[in-house]
Protein backbone atom coordinates (compact mmCIF):
# COMPACT_ATOMS: atom_id res chain seq x y z
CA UNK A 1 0.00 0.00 0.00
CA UNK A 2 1.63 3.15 -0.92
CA UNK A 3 1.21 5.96 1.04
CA UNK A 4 1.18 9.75 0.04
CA UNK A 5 1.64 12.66 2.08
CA UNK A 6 1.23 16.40 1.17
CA UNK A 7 3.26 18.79 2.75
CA UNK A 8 1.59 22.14 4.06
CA UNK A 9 4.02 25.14 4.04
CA UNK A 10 3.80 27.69 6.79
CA UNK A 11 6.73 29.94 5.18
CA UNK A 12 4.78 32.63 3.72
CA UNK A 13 3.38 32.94 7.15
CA UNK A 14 6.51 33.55 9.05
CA UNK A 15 7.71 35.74 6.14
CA UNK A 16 5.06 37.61 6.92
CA UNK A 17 5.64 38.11 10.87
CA UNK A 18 9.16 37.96 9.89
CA UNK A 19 8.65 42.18 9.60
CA UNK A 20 7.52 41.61 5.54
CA UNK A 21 10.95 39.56 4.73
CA UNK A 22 10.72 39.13 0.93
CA UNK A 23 11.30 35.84 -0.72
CA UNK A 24 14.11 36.90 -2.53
CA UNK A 25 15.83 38.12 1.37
CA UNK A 26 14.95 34.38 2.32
CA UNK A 27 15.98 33.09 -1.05
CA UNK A 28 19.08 34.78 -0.52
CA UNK A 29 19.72 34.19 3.64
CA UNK A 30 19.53 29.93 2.37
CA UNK A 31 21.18 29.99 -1.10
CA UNK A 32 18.34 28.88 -3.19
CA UNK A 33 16.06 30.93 -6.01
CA UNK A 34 13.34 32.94 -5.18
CA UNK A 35 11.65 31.19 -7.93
CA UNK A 36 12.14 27.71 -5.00
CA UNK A 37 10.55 29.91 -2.55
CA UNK A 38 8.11 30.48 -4.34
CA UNK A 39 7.46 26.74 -5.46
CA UNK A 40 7.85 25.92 -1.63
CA UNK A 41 5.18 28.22 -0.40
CA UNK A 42 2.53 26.93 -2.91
CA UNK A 43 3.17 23.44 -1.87
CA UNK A 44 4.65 22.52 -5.55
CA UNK A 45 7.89 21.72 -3.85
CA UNK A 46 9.07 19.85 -1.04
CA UNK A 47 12.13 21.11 0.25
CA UNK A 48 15.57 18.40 1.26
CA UNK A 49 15.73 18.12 4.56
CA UNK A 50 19.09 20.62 4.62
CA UNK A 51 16.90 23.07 2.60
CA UNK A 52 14.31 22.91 5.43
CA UNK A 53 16.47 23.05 8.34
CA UNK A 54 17.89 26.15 7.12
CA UNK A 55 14.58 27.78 6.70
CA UNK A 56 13.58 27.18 9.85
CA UNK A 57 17.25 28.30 11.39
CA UNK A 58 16.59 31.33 9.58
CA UNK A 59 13.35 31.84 11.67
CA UNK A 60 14.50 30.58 14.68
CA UNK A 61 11.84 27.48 14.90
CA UNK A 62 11.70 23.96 13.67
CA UNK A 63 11.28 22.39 11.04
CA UNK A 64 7.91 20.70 12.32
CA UNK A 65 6.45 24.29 12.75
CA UNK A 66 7.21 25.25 9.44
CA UNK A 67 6.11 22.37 7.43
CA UNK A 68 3.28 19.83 8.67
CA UNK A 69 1.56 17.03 6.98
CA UNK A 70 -1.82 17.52 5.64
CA UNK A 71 -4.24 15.26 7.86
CA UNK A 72 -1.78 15.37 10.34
CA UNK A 73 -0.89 11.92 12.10
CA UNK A 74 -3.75 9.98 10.93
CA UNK A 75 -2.45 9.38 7.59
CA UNK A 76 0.96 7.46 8.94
């Protein structure tokens, strides 16, 4: 049985709070495009797990608060 899981970005969120941070500044602060920010924060990318541990070093969180799995832990 194969299971799928989508992946619910919270990163335009903490741009947001993040006093309007741009996703080119956050692009920039974690050495990717702005263009894989972008793709991130519609959910039409999944980030590596380096990419997302800088993201949420960047914001000062983890990477559980920043990305969460859609239904949560009933789907594992």
């Amino acid at each position: 049985m194969k299971l799928k899981h989508d992946i619910i970005s919270h990163l335009r969120h903490r741009r947001a709070l993040a006093a309007g941070m741009t996703q080119q500044d956050l692009a920039d602060r974690v050495g990717v495009t702005r263009q894989t920010i972008l793709s991130i924060e519609k959910g039409k990318y999944s980030p590596s797990v380096g990419l997302a541990l800088r993201l949420a070093q960047v914001f000062g969180t983890t990477v559980e608060e920043l990305f969460t799995l859609e239904g949560g832990e009933n789907n594992v």
